[in-house]
C-alpha atoms as a PDB file:
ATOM      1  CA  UNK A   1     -19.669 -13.526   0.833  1.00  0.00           C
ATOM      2  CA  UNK A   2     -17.416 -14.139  -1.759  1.00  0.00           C
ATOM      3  CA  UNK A   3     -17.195 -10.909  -4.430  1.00  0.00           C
ATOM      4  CA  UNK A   4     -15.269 -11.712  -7.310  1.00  0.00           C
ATOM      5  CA  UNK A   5     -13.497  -8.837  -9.169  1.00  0.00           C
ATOM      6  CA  UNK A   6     -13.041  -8.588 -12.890  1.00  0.00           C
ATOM      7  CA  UNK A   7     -10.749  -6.322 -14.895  1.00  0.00           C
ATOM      8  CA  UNK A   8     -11.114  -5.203 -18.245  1.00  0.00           C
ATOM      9  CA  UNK A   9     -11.682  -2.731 -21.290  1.00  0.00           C
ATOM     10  CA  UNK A  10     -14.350  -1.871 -23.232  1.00  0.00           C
ATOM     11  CA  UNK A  11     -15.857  -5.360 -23.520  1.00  0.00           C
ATOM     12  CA  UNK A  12     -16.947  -4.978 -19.794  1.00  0.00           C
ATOM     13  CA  UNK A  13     -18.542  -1.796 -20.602  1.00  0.00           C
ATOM     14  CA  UNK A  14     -22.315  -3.064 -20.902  1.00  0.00           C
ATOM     15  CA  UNK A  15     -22.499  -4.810 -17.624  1.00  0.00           C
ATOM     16  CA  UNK A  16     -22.488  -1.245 -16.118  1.00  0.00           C
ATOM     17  CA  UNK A  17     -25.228   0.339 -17.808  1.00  0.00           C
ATOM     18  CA  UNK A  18     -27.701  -0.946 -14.724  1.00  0.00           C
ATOM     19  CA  UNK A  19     -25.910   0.140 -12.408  1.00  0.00           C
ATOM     20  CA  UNK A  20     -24.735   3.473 -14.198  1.00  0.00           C
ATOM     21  CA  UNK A  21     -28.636   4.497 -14.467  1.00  0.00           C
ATOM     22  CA  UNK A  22     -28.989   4.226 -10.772  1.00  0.00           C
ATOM     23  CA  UNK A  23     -25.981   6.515 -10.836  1.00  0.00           C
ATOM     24  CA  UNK A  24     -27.610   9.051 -13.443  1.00  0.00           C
ATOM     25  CA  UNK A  25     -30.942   8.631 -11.334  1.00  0.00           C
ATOM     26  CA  UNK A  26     -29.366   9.530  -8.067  1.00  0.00           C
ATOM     27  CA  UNK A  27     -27.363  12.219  -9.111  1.00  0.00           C
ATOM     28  CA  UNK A  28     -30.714  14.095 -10.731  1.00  0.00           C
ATOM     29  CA  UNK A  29     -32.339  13.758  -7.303  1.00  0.00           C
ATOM     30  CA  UNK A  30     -29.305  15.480  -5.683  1.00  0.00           C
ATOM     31  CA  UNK A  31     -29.906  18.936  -7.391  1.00  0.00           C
ATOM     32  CA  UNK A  32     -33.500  19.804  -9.074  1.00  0.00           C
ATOM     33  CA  UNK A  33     -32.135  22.547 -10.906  1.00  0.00           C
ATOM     34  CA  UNK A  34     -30.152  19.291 -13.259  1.00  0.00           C
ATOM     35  CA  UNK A  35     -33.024  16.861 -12.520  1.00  0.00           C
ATOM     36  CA  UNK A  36     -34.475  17.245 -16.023  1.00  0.00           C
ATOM     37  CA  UNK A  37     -31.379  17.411 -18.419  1.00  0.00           C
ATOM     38  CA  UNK A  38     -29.151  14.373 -16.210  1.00  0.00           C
ATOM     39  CA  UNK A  39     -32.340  12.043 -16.953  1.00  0.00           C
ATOM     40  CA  UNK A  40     -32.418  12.764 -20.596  1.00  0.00           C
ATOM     41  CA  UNK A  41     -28.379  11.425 -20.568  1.00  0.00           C
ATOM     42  CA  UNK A  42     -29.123   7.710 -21.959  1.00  0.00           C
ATOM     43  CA  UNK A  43     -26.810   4.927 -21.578  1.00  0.00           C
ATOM     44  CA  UNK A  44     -26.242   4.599 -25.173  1.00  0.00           C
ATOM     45  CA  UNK A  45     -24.531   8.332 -25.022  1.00  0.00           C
ATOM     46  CA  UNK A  46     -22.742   7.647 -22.006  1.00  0.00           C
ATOM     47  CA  UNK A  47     -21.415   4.456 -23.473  1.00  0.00           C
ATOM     48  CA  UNK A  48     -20.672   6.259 -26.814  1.00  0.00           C
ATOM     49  CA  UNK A  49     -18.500   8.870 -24.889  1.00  0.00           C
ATOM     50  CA  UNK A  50     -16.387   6.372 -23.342  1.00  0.00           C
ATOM     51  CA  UNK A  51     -15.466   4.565 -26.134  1.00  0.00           C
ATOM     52  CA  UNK A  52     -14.937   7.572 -27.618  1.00  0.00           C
ATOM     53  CA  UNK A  53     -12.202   8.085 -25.016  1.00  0.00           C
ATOM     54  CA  UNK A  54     -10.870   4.862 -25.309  1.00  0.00           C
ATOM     55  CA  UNK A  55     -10.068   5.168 -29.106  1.00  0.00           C
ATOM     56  CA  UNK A  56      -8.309   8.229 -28.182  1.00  0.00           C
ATOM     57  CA  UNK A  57      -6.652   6.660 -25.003  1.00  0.00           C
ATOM     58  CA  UNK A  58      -7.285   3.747 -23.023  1.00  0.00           C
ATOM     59  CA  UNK A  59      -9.642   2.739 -20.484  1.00  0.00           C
ATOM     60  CA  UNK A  60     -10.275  -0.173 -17.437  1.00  0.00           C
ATOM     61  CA  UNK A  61     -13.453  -1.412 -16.546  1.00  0.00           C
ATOM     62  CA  UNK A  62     -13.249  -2.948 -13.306  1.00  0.00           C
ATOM     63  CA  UNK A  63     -16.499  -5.169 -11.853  1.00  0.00           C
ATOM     64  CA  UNK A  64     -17.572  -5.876  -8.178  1.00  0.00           C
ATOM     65  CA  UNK A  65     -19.691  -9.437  -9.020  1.00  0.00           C
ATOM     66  CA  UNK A  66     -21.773 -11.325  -6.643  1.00  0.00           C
ATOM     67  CA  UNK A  67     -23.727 -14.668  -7.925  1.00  0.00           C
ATOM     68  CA  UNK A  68     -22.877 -13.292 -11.505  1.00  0.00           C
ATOM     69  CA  UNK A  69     -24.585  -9.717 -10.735  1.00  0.00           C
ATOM     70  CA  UNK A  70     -22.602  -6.631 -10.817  1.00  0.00           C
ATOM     71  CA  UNK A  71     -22.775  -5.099  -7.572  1.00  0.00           C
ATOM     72  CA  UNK A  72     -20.290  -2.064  -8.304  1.00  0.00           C
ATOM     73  CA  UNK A  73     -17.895  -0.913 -10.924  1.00  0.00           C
ATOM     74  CA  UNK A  74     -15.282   1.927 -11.577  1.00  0.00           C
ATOM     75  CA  UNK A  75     -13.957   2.850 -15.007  1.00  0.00           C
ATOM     76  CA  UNK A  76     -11.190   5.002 -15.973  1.00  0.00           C
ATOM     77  CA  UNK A  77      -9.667   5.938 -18.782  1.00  0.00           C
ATOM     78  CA  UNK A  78      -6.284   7.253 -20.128  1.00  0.00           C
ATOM     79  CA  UNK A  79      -6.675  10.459 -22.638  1.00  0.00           C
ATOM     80  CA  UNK A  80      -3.954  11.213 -25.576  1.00  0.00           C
ATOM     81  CA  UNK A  81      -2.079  13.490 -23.763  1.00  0.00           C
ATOM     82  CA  UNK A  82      -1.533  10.501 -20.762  1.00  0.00           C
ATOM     83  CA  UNK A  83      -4.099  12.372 -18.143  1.00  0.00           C
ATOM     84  CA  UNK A  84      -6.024   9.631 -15.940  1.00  0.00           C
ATOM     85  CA  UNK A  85      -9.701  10.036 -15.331  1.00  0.00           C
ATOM     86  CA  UNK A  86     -11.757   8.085 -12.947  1.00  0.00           C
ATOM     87  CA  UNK A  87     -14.594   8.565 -15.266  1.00  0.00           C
ATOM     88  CA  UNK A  88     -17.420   6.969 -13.359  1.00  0.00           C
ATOM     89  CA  UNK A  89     -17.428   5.010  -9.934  1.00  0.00           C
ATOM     90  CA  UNK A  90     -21.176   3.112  -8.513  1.00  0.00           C
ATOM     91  CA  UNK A  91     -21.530   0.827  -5.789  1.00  0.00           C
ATOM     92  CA  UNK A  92     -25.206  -0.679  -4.884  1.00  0.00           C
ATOM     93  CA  UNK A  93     -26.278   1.140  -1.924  1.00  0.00           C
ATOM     94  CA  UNK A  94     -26.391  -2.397   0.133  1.00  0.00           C
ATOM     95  CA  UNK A  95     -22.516  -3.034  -0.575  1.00  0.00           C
ATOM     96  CA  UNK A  96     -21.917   0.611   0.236  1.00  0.00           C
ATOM     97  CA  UNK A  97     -19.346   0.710   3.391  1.00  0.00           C
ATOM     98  CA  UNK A  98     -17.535  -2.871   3.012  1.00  0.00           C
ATOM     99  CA  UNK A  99     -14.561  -1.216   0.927  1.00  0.00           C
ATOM    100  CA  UNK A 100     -15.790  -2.330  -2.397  1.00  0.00           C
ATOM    101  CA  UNK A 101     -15.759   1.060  -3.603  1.00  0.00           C
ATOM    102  CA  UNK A 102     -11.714   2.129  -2.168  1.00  0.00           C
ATOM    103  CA  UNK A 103     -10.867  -1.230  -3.502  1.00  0.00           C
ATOM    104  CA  UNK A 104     -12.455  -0.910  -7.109  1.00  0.00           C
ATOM    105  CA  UNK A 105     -10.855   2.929  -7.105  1.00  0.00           C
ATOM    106  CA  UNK A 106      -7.394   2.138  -5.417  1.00  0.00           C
ATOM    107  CA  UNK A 107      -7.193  -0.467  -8.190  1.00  0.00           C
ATOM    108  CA  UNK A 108      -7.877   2.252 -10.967  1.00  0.00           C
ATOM    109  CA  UNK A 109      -5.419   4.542  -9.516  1.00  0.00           C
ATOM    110  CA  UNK A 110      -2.750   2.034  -9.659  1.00  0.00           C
ATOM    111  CA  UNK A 111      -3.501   1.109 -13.240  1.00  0.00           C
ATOM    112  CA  UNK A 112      -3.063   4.524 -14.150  1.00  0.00           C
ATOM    113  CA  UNK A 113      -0.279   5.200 -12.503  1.00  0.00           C
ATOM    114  CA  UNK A 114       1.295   2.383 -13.868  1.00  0.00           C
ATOM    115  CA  UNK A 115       0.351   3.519 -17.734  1.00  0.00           C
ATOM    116  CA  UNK A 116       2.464   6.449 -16.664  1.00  0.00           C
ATOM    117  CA  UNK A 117      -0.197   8.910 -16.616  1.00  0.00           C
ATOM    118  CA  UNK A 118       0.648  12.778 -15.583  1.00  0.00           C
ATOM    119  CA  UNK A 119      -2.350  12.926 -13.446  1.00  0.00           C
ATOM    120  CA  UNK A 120      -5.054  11.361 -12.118  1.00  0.00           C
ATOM    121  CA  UNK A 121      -8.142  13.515 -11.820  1.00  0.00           C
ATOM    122  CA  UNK A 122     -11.998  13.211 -11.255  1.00  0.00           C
ATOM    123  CA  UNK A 123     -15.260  15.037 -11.097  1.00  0.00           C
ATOM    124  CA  UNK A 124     -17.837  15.204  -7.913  1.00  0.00           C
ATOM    125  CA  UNK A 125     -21.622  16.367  -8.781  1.00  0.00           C
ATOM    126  CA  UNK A 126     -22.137  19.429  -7.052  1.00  0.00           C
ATOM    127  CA  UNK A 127     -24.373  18.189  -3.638  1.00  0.00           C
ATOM    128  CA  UNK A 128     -22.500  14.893  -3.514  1.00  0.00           C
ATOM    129  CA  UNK A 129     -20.935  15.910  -0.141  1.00  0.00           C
ATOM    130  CA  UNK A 130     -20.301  11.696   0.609  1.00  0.00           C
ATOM    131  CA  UNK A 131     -18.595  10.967  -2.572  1.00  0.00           C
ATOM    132  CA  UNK A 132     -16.744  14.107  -1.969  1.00  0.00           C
ATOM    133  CA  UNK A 133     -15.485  13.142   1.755  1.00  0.00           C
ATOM    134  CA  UNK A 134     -14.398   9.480   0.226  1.00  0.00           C
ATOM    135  CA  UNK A 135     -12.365  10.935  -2.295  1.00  0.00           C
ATOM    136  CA  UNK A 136     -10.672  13.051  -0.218  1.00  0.00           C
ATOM    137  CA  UNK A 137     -10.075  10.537   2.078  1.00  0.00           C
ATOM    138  CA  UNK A 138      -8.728   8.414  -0.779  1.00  0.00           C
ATOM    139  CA  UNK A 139      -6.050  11.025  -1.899  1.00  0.00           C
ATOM    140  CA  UNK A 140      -7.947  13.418  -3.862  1.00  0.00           C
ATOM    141  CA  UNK A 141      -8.077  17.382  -3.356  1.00  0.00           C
ATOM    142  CA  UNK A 142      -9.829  20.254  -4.957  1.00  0.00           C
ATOM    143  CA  UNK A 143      -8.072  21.896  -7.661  1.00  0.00           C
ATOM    144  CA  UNK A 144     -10.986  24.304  -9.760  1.00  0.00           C
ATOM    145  CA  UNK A 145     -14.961  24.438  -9.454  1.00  0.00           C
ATOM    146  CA  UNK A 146     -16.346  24.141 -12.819  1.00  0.00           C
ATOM    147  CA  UNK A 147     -19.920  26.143 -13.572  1.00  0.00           C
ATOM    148  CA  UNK A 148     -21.797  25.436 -16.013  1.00  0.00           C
ATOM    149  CA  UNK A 149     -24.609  28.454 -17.706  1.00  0.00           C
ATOM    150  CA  UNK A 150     -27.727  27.323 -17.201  1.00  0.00           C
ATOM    151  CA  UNK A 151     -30.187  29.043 -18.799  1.00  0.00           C
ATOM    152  CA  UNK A 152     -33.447  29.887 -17.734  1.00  0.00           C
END
């Protein structure tokens, strides 16, 4: 199987919006308590935020293509102040465990590091014990537990 791999900025952005609202749809089935406000998140804000970030910073879209579909992608961006963000990371759950995933976020992390950025940081939903486990196998360790109110 041959999986091609692009690189790119913003102009990449759009061919993640599939995949990115299996992402958002996934992540509202792993706590009920967030079901409800994750699936009003649209792709048009999520898109908007990034290129937000972008203007600010910069940002890599990386793509995991077979026969012309996306099949995975990881972006990450660069703030103003140089700190690295691996912003969002998806891989189809039949590619999941051939590497596409370490390979799309290994290649993010050296991008970064290569801008020069002071740190390299990213943010686990709460339940997502997998992603969790591949990050820290990948480098990544715990610093702070953000809450967020909730009101009833």
């Amino acid at each position: 199987m041959d999986i091609e791999y692009q690189l790119g900025g913003p102009e990449l952005l759009d061919r993640t919006a599939l995949l990115w609202e299996k992402l958002r749809e996934f992540h509202a089935e792993l706590d009920l308590r967030w079901a409800a406000l994750t699936r009003r998140r649209v792709w048009e804000e999520r898109r908007a935020d990034l290129l937000a970030k972008a203007q600010s910073g910069q940002m890599l879209v990386e793509l995991a293509v077979y026969q012309d579909i996306p099949i995975a992608y990881c972006i990450a961006t660069i703030d103003g102040k140089q700190r690295g963000e691996i912003d969002s990371l998806y891989v189809s759950e039949d590619w999941r465990g051939r590497g596409i995933g370490r390979c799309l976020l290994m290649k993010s992390l050296d991008w970064l590091k290569s801008e020069g950025t002071s740190i390299q940081q990213l943010a686990v939903r709460e339940g997502n014990e997998k992603a969790l486990t591949f990050y820290q196998r990948c480098g990544f360790a715990p610093l702070m537990r953000i809450l967020v109110h909730r009101p009833e």
